[in-house]
C-alpha atoms as a PDB file:
ATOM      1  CA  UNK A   1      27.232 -37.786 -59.451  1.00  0.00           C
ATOM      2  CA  UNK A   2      27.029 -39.958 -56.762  1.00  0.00           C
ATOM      3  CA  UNK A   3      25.313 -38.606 -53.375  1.00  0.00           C
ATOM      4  CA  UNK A   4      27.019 -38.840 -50.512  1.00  0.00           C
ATOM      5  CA  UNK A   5      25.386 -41.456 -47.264  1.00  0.00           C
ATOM      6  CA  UNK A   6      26.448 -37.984 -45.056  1.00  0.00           C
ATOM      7  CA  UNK A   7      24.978 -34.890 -45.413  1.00  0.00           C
ATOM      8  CA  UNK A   8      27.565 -33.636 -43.165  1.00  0.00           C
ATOM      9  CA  UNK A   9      30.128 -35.588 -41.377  1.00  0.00           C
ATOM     10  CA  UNK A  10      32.798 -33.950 -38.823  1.00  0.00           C
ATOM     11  CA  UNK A  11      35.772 -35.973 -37.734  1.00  0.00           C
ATOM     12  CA  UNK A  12      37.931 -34.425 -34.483  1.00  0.00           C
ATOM     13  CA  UNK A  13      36.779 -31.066 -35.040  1.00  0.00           C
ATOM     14  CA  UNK A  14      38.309 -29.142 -32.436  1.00  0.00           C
ATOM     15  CA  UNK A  15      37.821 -25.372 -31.893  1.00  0.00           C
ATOM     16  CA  UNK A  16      40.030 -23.634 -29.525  1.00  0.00           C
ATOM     17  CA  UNK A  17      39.783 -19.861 -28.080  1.00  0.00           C
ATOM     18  CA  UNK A  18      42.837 -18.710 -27.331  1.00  0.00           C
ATOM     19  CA  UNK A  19      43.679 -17.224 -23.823  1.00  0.00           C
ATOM     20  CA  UNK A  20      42.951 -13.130 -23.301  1.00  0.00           C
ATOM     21  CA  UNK A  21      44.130 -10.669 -20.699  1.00  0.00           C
ATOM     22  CA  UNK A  22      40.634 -11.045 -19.224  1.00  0.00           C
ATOM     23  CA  UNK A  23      39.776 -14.727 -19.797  1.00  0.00           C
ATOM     24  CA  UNK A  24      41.437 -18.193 -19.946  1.00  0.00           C
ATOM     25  CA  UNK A  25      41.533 -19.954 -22.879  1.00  0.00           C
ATOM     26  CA  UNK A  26      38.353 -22.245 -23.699  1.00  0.00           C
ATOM     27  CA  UNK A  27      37.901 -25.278 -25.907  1.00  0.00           C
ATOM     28  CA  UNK A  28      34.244 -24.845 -27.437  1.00  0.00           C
ATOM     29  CA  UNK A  29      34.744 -28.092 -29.483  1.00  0.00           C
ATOM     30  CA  UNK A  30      36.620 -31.155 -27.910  1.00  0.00           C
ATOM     31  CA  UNK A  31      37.068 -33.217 -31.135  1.00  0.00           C
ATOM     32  CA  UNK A  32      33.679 -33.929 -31.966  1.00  0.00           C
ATOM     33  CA  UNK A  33      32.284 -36.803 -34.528  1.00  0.00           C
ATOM     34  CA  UNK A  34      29.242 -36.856 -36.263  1.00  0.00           C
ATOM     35  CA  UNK A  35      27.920 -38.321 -38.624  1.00  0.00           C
ATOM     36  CA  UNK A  36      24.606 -36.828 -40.237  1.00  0.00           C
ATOM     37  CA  UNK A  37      22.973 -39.428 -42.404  1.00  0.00           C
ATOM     38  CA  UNK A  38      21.756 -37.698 -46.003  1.00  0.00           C
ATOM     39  CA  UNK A  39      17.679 -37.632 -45.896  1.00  0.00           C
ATOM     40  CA  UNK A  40      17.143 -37.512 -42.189  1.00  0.00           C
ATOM     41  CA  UNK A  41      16.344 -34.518 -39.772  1.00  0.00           C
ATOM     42  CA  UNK A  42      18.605 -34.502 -37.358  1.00  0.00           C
ATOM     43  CA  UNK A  43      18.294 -32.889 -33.700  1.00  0.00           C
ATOM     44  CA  UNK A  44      21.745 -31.189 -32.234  1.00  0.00           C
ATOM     45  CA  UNK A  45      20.704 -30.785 -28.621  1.00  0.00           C
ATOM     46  CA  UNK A  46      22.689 -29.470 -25.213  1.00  0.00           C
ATOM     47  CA  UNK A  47      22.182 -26.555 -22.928  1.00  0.00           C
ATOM     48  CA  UNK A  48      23.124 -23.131 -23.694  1.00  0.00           C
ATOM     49  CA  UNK A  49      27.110 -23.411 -24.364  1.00  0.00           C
ATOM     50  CA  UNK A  50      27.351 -26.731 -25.403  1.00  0.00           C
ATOM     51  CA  UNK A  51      28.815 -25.909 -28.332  1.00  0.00           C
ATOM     52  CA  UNK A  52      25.910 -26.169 -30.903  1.00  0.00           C
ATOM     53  CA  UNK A  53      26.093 -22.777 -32.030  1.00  0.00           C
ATOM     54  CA  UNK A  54      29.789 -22.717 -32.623  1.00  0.00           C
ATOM     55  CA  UNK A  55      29.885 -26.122 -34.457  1.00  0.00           C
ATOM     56  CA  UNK A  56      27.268 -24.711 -36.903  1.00  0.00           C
ATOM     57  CA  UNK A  57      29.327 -20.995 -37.450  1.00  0.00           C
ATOM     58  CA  UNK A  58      32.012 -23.512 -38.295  1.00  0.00           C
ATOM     59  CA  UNK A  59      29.692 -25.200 -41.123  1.00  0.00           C
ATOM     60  CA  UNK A  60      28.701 -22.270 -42.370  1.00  0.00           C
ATOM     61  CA  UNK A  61      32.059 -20.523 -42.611  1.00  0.00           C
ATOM     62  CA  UNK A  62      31.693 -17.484 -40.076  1.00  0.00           C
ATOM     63  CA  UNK A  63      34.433 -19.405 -37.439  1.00  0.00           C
ATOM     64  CA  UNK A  64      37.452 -20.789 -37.986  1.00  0.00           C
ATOM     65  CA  UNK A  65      37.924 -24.421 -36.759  1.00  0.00           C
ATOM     66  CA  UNK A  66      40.904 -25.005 -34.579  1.00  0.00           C
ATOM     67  CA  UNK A  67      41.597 -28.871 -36.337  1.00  0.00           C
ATOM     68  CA  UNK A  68      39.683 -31.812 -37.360  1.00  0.00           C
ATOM     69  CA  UNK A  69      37.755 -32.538 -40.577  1.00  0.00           C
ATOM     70  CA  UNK A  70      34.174 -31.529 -41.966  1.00  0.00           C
ATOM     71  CA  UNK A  71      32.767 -32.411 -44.650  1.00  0.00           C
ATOM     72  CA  UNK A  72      29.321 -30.820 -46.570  1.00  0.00           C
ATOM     73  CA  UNK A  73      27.589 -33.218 -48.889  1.00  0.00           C
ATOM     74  CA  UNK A  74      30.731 -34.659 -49.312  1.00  0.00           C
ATOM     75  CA  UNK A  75      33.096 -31.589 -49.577  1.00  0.00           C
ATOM     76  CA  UNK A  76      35.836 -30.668 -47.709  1.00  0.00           C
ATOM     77  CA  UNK A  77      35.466 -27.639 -46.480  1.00  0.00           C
ATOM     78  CA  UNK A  78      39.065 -26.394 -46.820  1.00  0.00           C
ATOM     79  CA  UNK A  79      39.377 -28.066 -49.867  1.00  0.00           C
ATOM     80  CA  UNK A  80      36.411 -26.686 -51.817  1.00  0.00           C
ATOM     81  CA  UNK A  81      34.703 -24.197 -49.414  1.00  0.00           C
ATOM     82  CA  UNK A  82      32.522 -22.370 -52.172  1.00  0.00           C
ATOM     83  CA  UNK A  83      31.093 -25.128 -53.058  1.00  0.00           C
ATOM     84  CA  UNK A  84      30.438 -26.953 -49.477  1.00  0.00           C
ATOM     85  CA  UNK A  85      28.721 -23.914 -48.787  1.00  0.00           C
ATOM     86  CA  UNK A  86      26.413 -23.412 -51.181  1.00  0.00           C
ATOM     87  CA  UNK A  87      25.459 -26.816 -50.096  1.00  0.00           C
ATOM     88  CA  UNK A  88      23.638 -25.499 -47.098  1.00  0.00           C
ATOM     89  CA  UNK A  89      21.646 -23.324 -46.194  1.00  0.00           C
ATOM     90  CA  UNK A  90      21.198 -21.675 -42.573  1.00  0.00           C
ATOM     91  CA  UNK A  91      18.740 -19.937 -40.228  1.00  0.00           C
ATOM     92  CA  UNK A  92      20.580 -18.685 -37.197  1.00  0.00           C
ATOM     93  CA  UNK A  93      19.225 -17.487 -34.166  1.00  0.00           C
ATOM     94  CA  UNK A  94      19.142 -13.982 -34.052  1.00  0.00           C
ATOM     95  CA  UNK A  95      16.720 -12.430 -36.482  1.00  0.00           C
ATOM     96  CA  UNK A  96      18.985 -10.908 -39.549  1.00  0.00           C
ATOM     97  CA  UNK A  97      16.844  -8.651 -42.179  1.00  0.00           C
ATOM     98  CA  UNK A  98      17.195  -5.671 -44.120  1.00  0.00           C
ATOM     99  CA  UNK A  99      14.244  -3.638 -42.910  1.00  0.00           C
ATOM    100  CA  UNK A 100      13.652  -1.531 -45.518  1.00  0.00           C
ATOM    101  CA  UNK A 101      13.723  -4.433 -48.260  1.00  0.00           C
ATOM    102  CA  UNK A 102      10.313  -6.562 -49.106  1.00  0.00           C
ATOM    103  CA  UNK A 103      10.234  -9.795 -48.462  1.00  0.00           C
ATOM    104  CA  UNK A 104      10.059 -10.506 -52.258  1.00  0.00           C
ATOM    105  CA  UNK A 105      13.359  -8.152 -53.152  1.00  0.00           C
ATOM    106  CA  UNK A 106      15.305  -9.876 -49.752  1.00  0.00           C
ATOM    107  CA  UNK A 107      14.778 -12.902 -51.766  1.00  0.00           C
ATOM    108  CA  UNK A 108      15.990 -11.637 -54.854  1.00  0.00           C
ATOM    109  CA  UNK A 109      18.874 -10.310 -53.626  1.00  0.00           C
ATOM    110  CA  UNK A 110      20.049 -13.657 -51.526  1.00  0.00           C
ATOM    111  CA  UNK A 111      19.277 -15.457 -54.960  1.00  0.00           C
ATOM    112  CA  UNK A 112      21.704 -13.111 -56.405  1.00  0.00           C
ATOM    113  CA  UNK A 113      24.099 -13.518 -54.401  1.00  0.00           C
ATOM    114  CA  UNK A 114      24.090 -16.917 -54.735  1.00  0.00           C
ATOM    115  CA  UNK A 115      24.907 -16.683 -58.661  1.00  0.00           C
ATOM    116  CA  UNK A 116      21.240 -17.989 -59.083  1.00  0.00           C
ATOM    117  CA  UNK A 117      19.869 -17.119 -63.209  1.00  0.00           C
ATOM    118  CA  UNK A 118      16.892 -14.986 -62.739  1.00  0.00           C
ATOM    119  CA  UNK A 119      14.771 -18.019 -64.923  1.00  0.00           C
ATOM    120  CA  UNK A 120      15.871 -20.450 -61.681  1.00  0.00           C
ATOM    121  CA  UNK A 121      14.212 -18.156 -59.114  1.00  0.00           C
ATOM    122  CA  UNK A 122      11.527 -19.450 -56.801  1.00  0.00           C
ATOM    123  CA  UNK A 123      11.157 -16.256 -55.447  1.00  0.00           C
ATOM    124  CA  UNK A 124       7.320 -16.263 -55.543  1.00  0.00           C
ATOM    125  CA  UNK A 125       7.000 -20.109 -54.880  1.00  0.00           C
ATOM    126  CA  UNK A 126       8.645 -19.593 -51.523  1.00  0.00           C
ATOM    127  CA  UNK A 127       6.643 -16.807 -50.615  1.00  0.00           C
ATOM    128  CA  UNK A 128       3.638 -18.645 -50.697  1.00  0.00           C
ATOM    129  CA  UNK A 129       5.342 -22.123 -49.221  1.00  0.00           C
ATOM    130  CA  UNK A 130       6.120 -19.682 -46.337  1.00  0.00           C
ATOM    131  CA  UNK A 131       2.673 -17.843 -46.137  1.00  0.00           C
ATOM    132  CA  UNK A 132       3.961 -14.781 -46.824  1.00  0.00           C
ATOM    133  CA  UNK A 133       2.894 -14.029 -50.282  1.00  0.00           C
ATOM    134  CA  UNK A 134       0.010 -11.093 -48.743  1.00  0.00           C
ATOM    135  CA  UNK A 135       3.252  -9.588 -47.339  1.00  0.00           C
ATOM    136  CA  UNK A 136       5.648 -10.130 -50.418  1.00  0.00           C
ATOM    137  CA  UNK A 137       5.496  -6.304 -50.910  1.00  0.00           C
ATOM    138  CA  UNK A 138       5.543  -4.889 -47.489  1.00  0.00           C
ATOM    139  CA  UNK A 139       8.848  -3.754 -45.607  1.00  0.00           C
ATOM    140  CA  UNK A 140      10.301  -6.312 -43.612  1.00  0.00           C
ATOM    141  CA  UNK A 141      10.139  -3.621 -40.733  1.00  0.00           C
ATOM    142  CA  UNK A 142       6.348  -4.357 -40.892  1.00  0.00           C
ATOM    143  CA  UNK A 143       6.593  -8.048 -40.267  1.00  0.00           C
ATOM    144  CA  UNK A 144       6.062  -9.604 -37.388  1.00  0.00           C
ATOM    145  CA  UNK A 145       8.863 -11.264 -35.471  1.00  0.00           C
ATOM    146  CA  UNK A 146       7.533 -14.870 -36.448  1.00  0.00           C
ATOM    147  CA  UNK A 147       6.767 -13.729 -40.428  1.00  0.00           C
ATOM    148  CA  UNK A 148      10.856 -12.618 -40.061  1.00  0.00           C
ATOM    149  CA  UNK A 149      11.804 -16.127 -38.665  1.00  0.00           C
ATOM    150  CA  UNK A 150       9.858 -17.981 -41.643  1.00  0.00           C
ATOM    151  CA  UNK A 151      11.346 -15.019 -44.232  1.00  0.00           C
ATOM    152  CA  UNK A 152      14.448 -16.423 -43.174  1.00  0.00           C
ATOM    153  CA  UNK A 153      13.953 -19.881 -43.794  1.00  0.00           C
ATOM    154  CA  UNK A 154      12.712 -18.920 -47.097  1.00  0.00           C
ATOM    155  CA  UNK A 155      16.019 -16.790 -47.588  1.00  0.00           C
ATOM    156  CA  UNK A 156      17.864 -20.009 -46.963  1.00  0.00           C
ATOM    157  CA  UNK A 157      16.547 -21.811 -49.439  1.00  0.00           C
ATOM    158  CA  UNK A 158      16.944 -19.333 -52.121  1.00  0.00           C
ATOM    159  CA  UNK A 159      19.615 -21.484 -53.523  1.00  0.00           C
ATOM    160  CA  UNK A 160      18.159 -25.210 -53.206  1.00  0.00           C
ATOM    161  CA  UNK A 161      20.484 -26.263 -50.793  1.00  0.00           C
ATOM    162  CA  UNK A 162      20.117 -30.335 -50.381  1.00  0.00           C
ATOM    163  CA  UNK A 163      21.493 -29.380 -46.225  1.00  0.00           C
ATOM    164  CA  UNK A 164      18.892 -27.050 -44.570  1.00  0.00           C
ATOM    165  CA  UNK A 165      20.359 -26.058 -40.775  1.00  0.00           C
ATOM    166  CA  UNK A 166      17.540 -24.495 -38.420  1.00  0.00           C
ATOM    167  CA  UNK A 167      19.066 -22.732 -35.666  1.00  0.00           C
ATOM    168  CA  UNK A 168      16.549 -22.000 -32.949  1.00  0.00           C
ATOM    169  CA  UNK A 169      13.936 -21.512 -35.648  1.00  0.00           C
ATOM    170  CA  UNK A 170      10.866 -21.146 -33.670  1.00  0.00           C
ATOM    171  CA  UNK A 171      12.082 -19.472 -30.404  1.00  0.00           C
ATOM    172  CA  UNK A 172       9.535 -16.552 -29.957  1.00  0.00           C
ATOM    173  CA  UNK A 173       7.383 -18.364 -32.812  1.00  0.00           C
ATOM    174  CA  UNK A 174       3.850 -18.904 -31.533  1.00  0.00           C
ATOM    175  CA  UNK A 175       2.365 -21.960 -32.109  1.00  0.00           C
ATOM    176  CA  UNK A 176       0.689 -21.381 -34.890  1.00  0.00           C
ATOM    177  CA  UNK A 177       3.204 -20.411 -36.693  1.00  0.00           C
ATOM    178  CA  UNK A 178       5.429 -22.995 -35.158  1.00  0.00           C
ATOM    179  CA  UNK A 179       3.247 -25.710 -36.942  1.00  0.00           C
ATOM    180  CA  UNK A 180       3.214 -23.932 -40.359  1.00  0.00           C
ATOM    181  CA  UNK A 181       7.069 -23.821 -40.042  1.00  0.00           C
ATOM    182  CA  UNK A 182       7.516 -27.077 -39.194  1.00  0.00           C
ATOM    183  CA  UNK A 183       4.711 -28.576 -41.915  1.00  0.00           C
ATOM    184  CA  UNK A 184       6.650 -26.636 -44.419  1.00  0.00           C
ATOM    185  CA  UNK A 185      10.347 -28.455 -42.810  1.00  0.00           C
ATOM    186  CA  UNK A 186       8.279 -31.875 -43.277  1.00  0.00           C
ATOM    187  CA  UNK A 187       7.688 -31.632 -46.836  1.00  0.00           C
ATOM    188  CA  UNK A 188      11.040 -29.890 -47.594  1.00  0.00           C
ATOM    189  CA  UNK A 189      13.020 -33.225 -45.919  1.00  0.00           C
ATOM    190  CA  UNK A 190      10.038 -35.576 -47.857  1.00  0.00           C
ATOM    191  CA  UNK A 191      11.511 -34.215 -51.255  1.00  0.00           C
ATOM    192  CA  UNK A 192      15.035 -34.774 -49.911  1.00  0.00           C
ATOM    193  CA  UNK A 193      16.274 -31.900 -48.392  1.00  0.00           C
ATOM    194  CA  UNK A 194      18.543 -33.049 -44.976  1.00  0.00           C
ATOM    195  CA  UNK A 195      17.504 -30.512 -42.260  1.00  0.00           C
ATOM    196  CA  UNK A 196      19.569 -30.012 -39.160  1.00  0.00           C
ATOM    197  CA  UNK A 197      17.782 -28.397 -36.175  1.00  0.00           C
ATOM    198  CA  UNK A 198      18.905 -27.337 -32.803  1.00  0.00           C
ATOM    199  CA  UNK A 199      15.921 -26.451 -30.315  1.00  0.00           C
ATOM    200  CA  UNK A 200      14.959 -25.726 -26.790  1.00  0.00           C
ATOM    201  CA  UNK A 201      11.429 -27.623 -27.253  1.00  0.00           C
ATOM    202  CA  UNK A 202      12.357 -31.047 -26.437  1.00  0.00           C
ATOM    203  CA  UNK A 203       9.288 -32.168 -27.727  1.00  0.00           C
ATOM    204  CA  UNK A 204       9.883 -31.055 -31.362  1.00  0.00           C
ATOM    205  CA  UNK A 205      12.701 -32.798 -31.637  1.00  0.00           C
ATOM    206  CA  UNK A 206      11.337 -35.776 -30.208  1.00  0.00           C
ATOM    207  CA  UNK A 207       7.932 -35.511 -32.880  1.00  0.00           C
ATOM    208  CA  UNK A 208      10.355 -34.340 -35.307  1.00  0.00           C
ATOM    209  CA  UNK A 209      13.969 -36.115 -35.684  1.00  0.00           C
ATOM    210  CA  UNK A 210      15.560 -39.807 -37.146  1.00  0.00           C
ATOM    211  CA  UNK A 211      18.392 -39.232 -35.213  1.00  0.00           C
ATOM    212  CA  UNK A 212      19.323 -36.915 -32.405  1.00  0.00           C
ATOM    213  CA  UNK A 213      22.495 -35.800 -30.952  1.00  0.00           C
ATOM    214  CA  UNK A 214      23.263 -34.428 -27.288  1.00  0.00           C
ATOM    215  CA  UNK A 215      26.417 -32.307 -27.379  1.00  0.00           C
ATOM    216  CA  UNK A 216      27.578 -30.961 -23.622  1.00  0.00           C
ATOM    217  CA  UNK A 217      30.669 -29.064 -23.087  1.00  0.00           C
ATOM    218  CA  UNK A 218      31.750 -29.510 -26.300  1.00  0.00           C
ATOM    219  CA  UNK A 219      31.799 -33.244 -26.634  1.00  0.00           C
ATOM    220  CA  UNK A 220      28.985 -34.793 -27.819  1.00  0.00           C
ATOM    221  CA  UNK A 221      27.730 -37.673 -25.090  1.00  0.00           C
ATOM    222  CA  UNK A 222      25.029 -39.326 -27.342  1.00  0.00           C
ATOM    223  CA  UNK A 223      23.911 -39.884 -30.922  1.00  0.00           C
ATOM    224  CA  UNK A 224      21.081 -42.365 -31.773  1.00  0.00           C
ATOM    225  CA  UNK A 225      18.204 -42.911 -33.507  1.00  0.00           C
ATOM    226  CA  UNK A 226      15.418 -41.347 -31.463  1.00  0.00           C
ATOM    227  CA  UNK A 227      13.507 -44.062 -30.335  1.00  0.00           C
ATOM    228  CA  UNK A 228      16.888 -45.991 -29.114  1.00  0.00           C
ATOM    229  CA  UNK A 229      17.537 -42.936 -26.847  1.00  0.00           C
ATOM    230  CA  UNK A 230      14.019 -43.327 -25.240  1.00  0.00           C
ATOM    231  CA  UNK A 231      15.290 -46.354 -23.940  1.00  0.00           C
ATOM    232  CA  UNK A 232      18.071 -45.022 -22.400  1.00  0.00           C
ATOM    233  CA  UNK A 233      16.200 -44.563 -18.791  1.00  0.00           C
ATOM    234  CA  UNK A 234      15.405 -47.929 -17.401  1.00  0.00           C
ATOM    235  CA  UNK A 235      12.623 -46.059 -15.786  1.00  0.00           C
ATOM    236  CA  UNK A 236       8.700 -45.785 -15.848  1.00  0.00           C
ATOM    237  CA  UNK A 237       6.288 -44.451 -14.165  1.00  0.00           C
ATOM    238  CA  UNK A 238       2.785 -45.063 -12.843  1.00  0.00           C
ATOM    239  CA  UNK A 239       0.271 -42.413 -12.315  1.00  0.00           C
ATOM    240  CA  UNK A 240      -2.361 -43.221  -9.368  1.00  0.00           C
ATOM    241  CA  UNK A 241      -5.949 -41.427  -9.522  1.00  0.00           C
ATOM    242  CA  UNK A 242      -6.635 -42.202  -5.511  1.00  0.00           C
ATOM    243  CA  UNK A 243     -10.369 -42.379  -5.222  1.00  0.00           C
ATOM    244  CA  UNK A 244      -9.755 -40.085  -2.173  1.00  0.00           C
ATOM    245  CA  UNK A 245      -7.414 -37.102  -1.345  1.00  0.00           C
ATOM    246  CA  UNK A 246      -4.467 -37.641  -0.198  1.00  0.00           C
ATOM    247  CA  UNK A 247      -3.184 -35.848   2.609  1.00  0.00           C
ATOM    248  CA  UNK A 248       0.606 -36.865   2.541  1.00  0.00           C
ATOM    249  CA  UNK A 249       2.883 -38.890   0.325  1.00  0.00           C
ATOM    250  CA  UNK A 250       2.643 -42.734   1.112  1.00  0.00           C
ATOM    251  CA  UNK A 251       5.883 -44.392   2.262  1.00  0.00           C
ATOM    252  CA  UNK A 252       6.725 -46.723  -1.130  1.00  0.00           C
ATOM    253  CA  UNK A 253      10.373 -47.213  -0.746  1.00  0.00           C
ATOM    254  CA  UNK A 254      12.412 -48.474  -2.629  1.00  0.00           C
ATOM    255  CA  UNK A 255       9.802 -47.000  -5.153  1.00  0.00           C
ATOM    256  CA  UNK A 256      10.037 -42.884  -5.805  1.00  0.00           C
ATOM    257  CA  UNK A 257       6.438 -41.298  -4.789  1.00  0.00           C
ATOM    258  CA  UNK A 258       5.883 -37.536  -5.605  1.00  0.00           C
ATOM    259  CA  UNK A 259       2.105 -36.269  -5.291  1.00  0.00           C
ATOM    260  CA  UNK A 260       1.445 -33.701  -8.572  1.00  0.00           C
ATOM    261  CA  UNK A 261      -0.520 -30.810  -8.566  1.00  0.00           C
ATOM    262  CA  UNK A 262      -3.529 -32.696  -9.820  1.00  0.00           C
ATOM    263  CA  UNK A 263      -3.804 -34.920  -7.056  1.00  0.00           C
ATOM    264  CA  UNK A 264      -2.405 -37.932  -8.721  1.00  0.00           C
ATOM    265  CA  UNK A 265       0.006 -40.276  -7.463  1.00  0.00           C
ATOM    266  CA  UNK A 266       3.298 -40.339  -9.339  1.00  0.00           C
ATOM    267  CA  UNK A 267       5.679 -43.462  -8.815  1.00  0.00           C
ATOM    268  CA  UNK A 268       8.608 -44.163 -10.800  1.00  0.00           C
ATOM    269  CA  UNK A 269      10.731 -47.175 -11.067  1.00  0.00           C
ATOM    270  CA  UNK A 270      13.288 -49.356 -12.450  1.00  0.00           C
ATOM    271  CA  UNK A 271      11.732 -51.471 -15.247  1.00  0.00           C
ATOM    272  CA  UNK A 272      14.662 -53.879 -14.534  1.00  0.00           C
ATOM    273  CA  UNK A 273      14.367 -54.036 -10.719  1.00  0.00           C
ATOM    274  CA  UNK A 274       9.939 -54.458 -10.494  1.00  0.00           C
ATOM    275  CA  UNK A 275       6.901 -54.298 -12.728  1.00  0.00           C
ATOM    276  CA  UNK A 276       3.743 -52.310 -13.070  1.00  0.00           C
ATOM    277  CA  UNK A 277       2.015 -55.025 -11.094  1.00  0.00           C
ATOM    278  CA  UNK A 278       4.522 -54.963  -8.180  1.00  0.00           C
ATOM    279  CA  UNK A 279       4.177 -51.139  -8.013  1.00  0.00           C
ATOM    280  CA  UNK A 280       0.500 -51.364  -7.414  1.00  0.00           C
ATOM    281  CA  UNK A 281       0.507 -53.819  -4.725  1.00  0.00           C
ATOM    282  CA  UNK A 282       2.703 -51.386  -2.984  1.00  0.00           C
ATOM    283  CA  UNK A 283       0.450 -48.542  -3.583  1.00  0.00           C
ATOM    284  CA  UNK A 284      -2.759 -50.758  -2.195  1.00  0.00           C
ATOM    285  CA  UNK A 285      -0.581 -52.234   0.779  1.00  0.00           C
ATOM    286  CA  UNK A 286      -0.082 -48.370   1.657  1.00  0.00           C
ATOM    287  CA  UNK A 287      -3.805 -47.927   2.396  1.00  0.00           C
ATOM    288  CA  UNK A 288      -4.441 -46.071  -0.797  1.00  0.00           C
ATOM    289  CA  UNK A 289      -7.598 -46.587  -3.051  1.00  0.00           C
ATOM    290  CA  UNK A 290      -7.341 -46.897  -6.814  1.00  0.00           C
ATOM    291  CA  UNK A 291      -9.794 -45.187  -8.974  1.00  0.00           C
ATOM    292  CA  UNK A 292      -7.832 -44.732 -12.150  1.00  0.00           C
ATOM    293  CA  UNK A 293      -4.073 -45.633 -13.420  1.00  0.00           C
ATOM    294  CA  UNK A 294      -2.164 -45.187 -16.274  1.00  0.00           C
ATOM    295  CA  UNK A 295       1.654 -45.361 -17.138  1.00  0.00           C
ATOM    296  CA  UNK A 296       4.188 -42.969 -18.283  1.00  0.00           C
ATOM    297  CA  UNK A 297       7.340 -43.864 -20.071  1.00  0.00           C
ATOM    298  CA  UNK A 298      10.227 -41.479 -19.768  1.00  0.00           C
ATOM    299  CA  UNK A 299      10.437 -38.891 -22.703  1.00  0.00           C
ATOM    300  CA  UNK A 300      13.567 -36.871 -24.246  1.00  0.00           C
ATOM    301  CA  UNK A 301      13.566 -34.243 -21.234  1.00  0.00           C
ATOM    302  CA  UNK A 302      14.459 -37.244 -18.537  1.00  0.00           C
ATOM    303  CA  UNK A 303      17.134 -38.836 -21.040  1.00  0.00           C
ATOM    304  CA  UNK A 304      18.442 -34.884 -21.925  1.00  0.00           C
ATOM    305  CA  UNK A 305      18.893 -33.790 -18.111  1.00  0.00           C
ATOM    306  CA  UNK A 306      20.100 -37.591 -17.352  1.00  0.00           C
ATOM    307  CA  UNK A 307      22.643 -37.403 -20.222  1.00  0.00           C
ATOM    308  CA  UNK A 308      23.710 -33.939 -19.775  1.00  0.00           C
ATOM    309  CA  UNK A 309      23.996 -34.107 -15.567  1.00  0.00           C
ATOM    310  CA  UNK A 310      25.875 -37.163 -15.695  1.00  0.00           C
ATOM    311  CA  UNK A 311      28.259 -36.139 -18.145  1.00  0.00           C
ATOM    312  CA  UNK A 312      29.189 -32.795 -15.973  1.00  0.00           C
ATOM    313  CA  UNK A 313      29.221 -34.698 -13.306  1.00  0.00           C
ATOM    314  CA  UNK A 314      32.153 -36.380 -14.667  1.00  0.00           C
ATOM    315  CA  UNK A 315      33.483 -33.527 -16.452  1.00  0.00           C
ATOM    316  CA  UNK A 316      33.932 -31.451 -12.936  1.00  0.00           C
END
């Protein structure tokens, strides 16, 4: 069989709550397009109600789309549900475990219901990709909350899904933990498997994702290759290491000044409007002395709250 270029692709995928006695009716999804290329991990980023949450339910079958089109490794999922779904597999936010199974017979079960032969099980080998193997026998009640998050992931994957979708996976995860998840996520997505993560720590995604997508009220306002988005803010910024406290914040206009906590000098500008050279004689023609400098380029928070403001700002 062929393999699909998309992992997942959604075309106009609309998803409309109707109107209530209490409450208005709300578009979640405002015919969004994506394209998730087969291989990559993928970031699905926005602020809480964005829709991220609601386009995933919708992949994995719990809400009903309104309209559009969504395919799962090249499935339709209206046309052959069953089968787009076992082509994923998810770990949602909230923390869902049967607490008075063992880790090893909550993967057992999930592999059963998944139709998968007893001789296919990689019951133990998950357990131990997972670091959970000491705990295979213990109750799930006696896990830790970040042993349940990676006993998740592992439930997931019970099936070999080639389309792994991380939901939050390491909120409450510390960090630790958070790098043994996310070492285990590397090598899944270097043996093939497409993972699709939303998170709240920018800078996972940014260490972490080919490609990321920013989805705000339900319409997604950017989707690029990492690096490409970095570039979205024509901006920079030079950190200043005065050789002597400074008392107040240097007049620099048109430059941006702001003094940090550390005592350094931060000033920002437009890469397109001056230069790092420009900025300095500013700083020097202000009466301040240099001891140290370096230069900060702007990371996926700036182009997040840039993308995200601007686009509510036209929104409103």
């Amino acid at each position: 069989m062929t393999l699909p270029d998309y992992a997942i692709e959604a075309r106009g995928l609309v998803k409309t709550y109707p109107a209530t006695k209490t409450t208005p009716a709300m578009a979640a999804l405002k015919g969004i397009d994506l394209q998730i290329p087969r291989g990559s991990i993928f970031g699905l980023l926005g602020p809480n109600g964005a829709g991220k949450s609601t386009f995933i339910n919708i992949l994995s079958g719990l809400t009903r789309k309104t309209s559009g089109k969504v395919l799962i490794w090249g499935r339709d999922i209206d046309e052959r549900p069953r089968e787009a779904r076992a082509a994923i597999g998810v770990v949602g936010q909230e923390i869902a475990t049967d607490v008075f199974f063992t880790p090893r017979e909550s993967l057992e079960v999930q592999a059963g219901l998944y139709g998968v032969p007893r001789r296919e099980r990689r019951t133990d080998v998950l357990l131990g990709a997972l670091g959970l193997s000491d705990k295979a026998d213990a109750y799930v009640r006696q896990l830790s909350g970040g042993m349940k998050r990676r006993l998740m992931v592992a439930k997931a994957m019970v099936h070999n899904p080639p389309v792994l979708i991380l939901d939050e996976p390491t909120a409450g995860v510390d960090v630790e933990l958070r790098r043994q998840l996310w070492a285990y996520v590397v090598s899944l997505n270097q043996l093939g498997v497409t993972v699709v993560l939303t998170t709240h720590y920018l800078e996972e995604a940014e260490e972490l994702c080919d490609t990321i997508a920013i989805v705000n009220r339900g319409e997604v306002v950017a989707c690029e290759p990492t690096s490409q988005l970095l570039r979205r803010l024509d901006s920079r910024t030079v950190v200043i290491t005065p050789t002597a406290p400074l008392t107040s914040i240097p007049d620099l206009a048109p430059y941006e000044a702001r003094l940090r906590p550390t005592g350094d000098l931060a000033v920002a500008f437009k890469t397109r409007e001056a230069g790092v050279e420009q900025v300095i004689a500013a700083v020097r023609a202000a009466g301040v002395q240099i001891r140290d400098l370096r230069t900060e380029d702007p990371d996926l928070e700036d182009v997040f709250v840039s993308l995200t403001s601007s686009h509510a700002e036209r929104a409103a």
